[in-house]
PDB file of N, CA and C in Angstrom:
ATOM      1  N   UNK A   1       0.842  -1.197   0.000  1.00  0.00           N
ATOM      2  CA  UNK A   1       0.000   0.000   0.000  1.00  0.00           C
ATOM      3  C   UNK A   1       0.878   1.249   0.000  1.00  0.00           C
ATOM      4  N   UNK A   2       0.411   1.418  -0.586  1.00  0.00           N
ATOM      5  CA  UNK A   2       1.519   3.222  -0.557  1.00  0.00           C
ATOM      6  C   UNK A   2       0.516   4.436   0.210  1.00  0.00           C
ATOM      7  N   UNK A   3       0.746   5.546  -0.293  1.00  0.00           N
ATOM      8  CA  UNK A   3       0.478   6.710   0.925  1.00  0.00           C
ATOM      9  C   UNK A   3      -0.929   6.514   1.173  1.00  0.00           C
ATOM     10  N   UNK A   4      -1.558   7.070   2.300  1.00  0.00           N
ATOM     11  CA  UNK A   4      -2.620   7.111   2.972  1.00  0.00           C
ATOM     12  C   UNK A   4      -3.897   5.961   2.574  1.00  0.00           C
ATOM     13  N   UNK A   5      -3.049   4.377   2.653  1.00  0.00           N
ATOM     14  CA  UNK A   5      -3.399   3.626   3.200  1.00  0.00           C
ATOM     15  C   UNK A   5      -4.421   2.464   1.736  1.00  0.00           C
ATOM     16  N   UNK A   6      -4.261   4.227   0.370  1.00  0.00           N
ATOM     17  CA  UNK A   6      -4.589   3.695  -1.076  1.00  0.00           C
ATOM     18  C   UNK A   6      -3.587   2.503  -1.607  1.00  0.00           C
ATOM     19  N   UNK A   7      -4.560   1.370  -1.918  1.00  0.00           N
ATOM     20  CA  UNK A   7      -3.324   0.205  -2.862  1.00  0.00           C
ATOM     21  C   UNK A   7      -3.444   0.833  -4.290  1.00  0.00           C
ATOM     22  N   UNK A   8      -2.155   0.872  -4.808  1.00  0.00           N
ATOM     23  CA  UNK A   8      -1.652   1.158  -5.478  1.00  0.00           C
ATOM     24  C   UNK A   8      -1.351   2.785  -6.283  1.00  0.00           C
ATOM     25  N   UNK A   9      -1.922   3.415  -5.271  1.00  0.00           N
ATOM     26  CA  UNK A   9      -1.267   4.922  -5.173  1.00  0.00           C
ATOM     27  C   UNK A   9      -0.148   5.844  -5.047  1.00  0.00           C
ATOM     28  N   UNK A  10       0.606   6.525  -5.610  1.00  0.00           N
ATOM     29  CA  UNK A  10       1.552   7.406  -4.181  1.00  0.00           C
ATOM     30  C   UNK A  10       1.708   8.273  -4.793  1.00  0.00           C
ATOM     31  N   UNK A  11       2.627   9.084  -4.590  1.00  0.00           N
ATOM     32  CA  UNK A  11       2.995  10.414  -4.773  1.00  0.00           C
ATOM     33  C   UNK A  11       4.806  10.711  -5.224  1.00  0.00           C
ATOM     34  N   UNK A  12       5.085  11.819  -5.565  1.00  0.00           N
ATOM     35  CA  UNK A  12       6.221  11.893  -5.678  1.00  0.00           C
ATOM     36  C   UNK A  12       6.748  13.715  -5.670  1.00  0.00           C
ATOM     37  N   UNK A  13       7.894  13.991  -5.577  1.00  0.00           N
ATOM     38  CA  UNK A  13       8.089  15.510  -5.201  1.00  0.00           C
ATOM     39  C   UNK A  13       9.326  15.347  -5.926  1.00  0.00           C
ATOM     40  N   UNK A  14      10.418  16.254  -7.120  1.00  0.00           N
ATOM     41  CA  UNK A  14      11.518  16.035  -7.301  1.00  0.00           C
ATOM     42  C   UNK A  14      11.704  17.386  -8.031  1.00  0.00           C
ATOM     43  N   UNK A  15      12.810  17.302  -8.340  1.00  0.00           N
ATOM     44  CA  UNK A  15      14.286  18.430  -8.682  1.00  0.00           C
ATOM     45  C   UNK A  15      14.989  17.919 -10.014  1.00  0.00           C
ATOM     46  N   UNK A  16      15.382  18.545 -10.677  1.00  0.00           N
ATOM     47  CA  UNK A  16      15.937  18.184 -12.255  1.00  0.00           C
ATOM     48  C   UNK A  16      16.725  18.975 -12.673  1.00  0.00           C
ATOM     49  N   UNK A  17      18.103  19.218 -12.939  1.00  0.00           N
ATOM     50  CA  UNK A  17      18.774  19.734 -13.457  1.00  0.00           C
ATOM     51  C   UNK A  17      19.345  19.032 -14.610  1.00  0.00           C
ATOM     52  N   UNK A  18      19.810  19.919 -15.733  1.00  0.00           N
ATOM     53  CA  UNK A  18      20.878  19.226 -16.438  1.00  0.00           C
ATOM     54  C   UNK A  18      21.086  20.390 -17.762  1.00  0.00           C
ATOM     55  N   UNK A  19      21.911  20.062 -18.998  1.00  0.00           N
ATOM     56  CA  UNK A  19      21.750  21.034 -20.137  1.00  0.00           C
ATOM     57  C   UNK A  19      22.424  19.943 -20.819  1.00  0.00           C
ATOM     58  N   UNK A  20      22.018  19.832 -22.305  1.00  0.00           N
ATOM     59  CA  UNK A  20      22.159  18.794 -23.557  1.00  0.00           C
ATOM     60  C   UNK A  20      23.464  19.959 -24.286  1.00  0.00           C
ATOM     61  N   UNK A  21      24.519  19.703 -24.821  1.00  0.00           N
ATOM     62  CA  UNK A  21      25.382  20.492 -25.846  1.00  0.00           C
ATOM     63  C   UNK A  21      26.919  19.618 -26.548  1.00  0.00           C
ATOM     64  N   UNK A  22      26.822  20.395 -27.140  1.00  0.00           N
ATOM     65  CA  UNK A  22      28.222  19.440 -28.471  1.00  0.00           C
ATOM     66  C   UNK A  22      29.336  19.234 -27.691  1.00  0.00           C
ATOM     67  N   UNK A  23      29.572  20.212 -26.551  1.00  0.00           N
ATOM     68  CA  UNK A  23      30.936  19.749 -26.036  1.00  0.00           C
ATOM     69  C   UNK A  23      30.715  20.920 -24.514  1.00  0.00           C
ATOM     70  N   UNK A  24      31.787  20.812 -24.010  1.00  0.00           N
ATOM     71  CA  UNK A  24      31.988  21.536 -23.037  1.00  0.00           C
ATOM     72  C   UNK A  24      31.682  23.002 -22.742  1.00  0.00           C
ATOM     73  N   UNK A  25      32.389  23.411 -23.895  1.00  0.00           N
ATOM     74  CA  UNK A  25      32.510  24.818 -23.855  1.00  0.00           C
ATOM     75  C   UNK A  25      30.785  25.536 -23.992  1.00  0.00           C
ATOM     76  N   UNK A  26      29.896  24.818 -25.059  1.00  0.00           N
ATOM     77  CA  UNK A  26      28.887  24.993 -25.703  1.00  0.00           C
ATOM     78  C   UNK A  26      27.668  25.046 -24.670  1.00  0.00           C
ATOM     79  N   UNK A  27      28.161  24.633 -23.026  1.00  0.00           N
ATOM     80  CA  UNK A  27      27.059  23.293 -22.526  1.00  0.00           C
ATOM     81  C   UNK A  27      26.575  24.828 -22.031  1.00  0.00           C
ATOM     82  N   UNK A  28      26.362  25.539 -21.692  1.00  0.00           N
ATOM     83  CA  UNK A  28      26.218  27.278 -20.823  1.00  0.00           C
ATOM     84  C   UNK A  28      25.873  26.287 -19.394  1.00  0.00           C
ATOM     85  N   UNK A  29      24.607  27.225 -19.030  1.00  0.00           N
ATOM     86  CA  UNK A  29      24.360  26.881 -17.640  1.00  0.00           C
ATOM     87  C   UNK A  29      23.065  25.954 -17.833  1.00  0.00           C
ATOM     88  N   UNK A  30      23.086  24.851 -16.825  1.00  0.00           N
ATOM     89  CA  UNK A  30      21.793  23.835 -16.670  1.00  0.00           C
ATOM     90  C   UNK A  30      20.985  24.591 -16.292  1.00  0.00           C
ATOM     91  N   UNK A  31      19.872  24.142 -16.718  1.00  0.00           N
ATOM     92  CA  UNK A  31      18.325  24.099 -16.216  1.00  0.00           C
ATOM     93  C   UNK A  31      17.828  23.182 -15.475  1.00  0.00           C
ATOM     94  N   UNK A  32      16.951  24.115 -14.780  1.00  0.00           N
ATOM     95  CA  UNK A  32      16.380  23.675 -13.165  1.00  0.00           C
ATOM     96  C   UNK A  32      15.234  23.914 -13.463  1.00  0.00           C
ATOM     97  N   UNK A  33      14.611  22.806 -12.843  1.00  0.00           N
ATOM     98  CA  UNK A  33      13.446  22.522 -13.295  1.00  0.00           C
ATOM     99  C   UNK A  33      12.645  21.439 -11.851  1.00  0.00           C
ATOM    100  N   UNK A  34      11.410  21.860 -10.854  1.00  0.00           N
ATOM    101  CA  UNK A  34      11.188  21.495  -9.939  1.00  0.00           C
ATOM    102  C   UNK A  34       9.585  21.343 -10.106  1.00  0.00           C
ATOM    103  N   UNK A  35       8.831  19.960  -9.212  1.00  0.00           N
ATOM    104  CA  UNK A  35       7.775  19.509  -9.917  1.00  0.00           C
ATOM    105  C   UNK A  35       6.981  18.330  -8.553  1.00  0.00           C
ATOM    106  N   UNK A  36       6.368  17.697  -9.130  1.00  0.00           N
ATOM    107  CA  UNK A  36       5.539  17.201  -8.155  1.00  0.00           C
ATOM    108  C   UNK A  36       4.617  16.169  -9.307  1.00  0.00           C
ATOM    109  N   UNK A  37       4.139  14.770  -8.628  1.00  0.00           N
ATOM    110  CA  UNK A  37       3.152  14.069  -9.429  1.00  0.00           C
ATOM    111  C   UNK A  37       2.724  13.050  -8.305  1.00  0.00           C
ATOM    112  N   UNK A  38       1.812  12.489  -9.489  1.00  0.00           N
ATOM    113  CA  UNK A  38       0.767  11.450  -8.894  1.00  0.00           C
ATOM    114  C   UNK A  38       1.442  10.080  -9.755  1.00  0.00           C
ATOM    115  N   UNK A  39       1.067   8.773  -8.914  1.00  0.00           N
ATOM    116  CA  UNK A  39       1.355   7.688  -9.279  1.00  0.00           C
ATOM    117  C   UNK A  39       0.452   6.798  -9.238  1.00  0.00           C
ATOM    118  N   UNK A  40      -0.350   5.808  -9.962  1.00  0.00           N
ATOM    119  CA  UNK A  40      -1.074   4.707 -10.541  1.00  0.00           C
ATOM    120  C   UNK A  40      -0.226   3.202 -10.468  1.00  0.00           C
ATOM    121  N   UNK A  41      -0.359   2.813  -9.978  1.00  0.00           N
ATOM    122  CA  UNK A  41      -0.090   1.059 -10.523  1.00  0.00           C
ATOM    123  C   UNK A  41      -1.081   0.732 -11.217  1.00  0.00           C
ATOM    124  N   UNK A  42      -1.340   0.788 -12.761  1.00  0.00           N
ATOM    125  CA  UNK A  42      -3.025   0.593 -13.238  1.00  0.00           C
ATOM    126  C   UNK A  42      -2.568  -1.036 -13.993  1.00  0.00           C
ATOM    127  N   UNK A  43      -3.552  -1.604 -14.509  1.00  0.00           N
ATOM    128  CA  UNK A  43      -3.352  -3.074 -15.297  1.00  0.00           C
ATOM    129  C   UNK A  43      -2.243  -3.185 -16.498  1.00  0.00           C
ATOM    130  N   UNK A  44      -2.108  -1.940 -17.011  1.00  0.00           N
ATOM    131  CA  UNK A  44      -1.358  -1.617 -17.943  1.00  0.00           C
ATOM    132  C   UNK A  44      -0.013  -1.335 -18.102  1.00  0.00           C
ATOM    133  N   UNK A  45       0.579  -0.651 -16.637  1.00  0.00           N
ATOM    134  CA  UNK A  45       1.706  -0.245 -15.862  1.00  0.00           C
ATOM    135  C   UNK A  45       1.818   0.541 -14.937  1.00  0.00           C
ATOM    136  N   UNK A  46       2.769   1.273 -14.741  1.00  0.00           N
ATOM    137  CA  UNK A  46       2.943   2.176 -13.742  1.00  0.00           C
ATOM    138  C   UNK A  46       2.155   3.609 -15.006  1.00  0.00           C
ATOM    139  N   UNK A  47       1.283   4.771 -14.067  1.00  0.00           N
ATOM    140  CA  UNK A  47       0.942   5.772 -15.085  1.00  0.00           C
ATOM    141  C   UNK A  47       1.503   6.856 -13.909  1.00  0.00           C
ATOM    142  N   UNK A  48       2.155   7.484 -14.342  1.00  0.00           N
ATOM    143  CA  UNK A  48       2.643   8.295 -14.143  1.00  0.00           C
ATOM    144  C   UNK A  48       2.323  10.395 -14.921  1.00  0.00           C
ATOM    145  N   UNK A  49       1.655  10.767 -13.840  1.00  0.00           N
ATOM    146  CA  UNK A  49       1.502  12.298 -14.056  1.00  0.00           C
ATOM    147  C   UNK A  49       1.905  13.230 -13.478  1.00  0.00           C
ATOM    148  N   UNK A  50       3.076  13.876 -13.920  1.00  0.00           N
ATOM    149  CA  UNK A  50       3.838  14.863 -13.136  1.00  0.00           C
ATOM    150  C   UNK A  50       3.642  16.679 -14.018  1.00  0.00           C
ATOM    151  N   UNK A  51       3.669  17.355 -12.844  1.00  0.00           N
ATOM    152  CA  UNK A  51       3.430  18.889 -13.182  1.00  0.00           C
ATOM    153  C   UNK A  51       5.073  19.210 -12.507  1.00  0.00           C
ATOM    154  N   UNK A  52       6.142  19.982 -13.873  1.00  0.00           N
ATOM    155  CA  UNK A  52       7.024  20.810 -13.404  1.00  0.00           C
ATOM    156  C   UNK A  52       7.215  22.500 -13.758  1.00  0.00           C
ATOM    157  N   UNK A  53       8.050  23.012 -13.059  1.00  0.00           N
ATOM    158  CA  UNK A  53       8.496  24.372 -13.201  1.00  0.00           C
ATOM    159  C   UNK A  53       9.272  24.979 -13.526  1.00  0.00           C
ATOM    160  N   UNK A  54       9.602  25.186 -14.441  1.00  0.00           N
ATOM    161  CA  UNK A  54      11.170  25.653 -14.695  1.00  0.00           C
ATOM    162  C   UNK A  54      11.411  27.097 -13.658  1.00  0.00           C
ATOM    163  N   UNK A  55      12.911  26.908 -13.362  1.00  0.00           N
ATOM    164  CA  UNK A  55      13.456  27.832 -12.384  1.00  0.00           C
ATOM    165  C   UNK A  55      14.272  28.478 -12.986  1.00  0.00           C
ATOM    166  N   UNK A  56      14.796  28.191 -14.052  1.00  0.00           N
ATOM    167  CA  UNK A  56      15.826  29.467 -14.925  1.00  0.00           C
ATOM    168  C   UNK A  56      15.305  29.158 -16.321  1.00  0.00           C
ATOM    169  N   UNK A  57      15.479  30.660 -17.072  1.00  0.00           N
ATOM    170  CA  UNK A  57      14.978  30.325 -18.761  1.00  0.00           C
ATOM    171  C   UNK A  57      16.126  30.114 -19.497  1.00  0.00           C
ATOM    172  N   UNK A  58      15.737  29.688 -19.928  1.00  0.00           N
ATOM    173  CA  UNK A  58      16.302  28.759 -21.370  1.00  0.00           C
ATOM    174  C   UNK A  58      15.754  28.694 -22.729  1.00  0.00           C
ATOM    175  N   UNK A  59      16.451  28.755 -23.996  1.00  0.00           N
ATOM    176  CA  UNK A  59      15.954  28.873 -24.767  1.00  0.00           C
ATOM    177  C   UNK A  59      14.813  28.197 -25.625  1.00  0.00           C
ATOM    178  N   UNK A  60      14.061  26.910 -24.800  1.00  0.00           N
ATOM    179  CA  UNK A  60      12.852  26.113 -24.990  1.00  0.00           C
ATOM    180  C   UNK A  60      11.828  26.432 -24.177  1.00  0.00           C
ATOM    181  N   UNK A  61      12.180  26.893 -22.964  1.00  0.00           N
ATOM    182  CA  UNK A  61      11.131  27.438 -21.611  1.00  0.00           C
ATOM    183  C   UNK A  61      11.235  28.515 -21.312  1.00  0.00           C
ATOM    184  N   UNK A  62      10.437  29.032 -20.597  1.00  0.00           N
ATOM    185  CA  UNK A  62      10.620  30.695 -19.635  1.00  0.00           C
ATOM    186  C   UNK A  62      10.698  30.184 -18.697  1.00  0.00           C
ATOM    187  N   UNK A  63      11.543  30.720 -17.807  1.00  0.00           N
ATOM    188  CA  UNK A  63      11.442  30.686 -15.879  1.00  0.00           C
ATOM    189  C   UNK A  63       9.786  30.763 -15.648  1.00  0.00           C
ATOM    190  N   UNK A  64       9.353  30.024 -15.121  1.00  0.00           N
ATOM    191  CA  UNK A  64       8.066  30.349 -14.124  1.00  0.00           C
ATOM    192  C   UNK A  64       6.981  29.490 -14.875  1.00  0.00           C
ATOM    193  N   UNK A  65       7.393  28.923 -15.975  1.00  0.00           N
ATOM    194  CA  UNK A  65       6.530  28.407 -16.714  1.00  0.00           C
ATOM    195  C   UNK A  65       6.034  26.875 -16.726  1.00  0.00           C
ATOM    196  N   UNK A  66       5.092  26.630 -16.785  1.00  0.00           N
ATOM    197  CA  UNK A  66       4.826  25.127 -16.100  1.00  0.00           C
ATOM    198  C   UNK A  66       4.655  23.772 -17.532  1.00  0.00           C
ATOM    199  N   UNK A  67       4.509  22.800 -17.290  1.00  0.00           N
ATOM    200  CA  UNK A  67       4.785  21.988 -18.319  1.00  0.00           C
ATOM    201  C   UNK A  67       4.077  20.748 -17.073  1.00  0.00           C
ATOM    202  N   UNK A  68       3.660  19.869 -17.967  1.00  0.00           N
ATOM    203  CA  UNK A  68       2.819  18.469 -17.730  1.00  0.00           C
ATOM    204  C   UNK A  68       3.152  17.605 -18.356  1.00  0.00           C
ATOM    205  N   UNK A  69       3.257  16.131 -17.965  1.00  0.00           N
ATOM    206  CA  UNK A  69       4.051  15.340 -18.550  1.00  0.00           C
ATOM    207  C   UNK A  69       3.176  14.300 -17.787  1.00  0.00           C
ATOM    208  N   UNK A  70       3.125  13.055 -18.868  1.00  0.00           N
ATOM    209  CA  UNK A  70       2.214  11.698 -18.483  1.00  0.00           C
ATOM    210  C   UNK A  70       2.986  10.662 -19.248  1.00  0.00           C
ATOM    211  N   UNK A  71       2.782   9.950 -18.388  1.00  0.00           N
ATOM    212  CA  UNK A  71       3.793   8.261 -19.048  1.00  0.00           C
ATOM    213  C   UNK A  71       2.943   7.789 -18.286  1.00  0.00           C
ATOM    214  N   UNK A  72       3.210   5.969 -19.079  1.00  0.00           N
ATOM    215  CA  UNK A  72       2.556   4.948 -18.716  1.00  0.00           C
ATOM    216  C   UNK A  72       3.907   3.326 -18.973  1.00  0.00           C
ATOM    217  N   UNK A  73       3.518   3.009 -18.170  1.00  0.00           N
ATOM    218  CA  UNK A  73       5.057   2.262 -17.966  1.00  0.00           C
ATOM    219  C   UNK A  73       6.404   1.949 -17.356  1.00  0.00           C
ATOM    220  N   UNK A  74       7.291   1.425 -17.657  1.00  0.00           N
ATOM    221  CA  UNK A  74       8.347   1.273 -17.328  1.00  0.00           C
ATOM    222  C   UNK A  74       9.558   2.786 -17.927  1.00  0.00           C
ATOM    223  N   UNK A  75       9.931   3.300 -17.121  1.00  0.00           N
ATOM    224  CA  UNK A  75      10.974   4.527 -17.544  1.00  0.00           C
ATOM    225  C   UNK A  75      12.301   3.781 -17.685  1.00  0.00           C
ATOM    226  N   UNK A  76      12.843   3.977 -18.905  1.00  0.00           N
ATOM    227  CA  UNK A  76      14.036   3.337 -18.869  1.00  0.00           C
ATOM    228  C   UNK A  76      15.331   4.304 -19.430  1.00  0.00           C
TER     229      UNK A  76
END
């Protein structure tokens, strides 16, 4: 049983940094990015729905701006 006593429920809270680039010099500064979701064990897999925030802008996001994200499955 996971949190408050629901089978196959829980929760999750996390932090994300990182930046994708050709080499070193290129990489500038990571993005931070902080968030929160819900978790399912459903027949199908794990479903997974998380809401994050970006904390610095970058040239795909603005600071402050929110983004939603859903999977179903195994994360590999």
């Amino acid at each position: 049983r996971w949190f408050g006593g629901l089978a196959g429920f829980g929760a999750a809270v996390f932090a994300d940094a990182g930046q994708a680039a050709a080499g070193w010099q290129s990489a500038g500064t990571p993005a931070l990015g902080l968030g929160f979701g819900l978790r399912w064990r459903s027949p199908v897999g794990l479903l997974r729905v998380d809401v994050a925030r970006a904390m610095r802008e970058q040239a795909q996001q603005k600071a402050g701006s929110w983004r939603l994200h859903l999977s179903v499955g195994l994360a590999l």
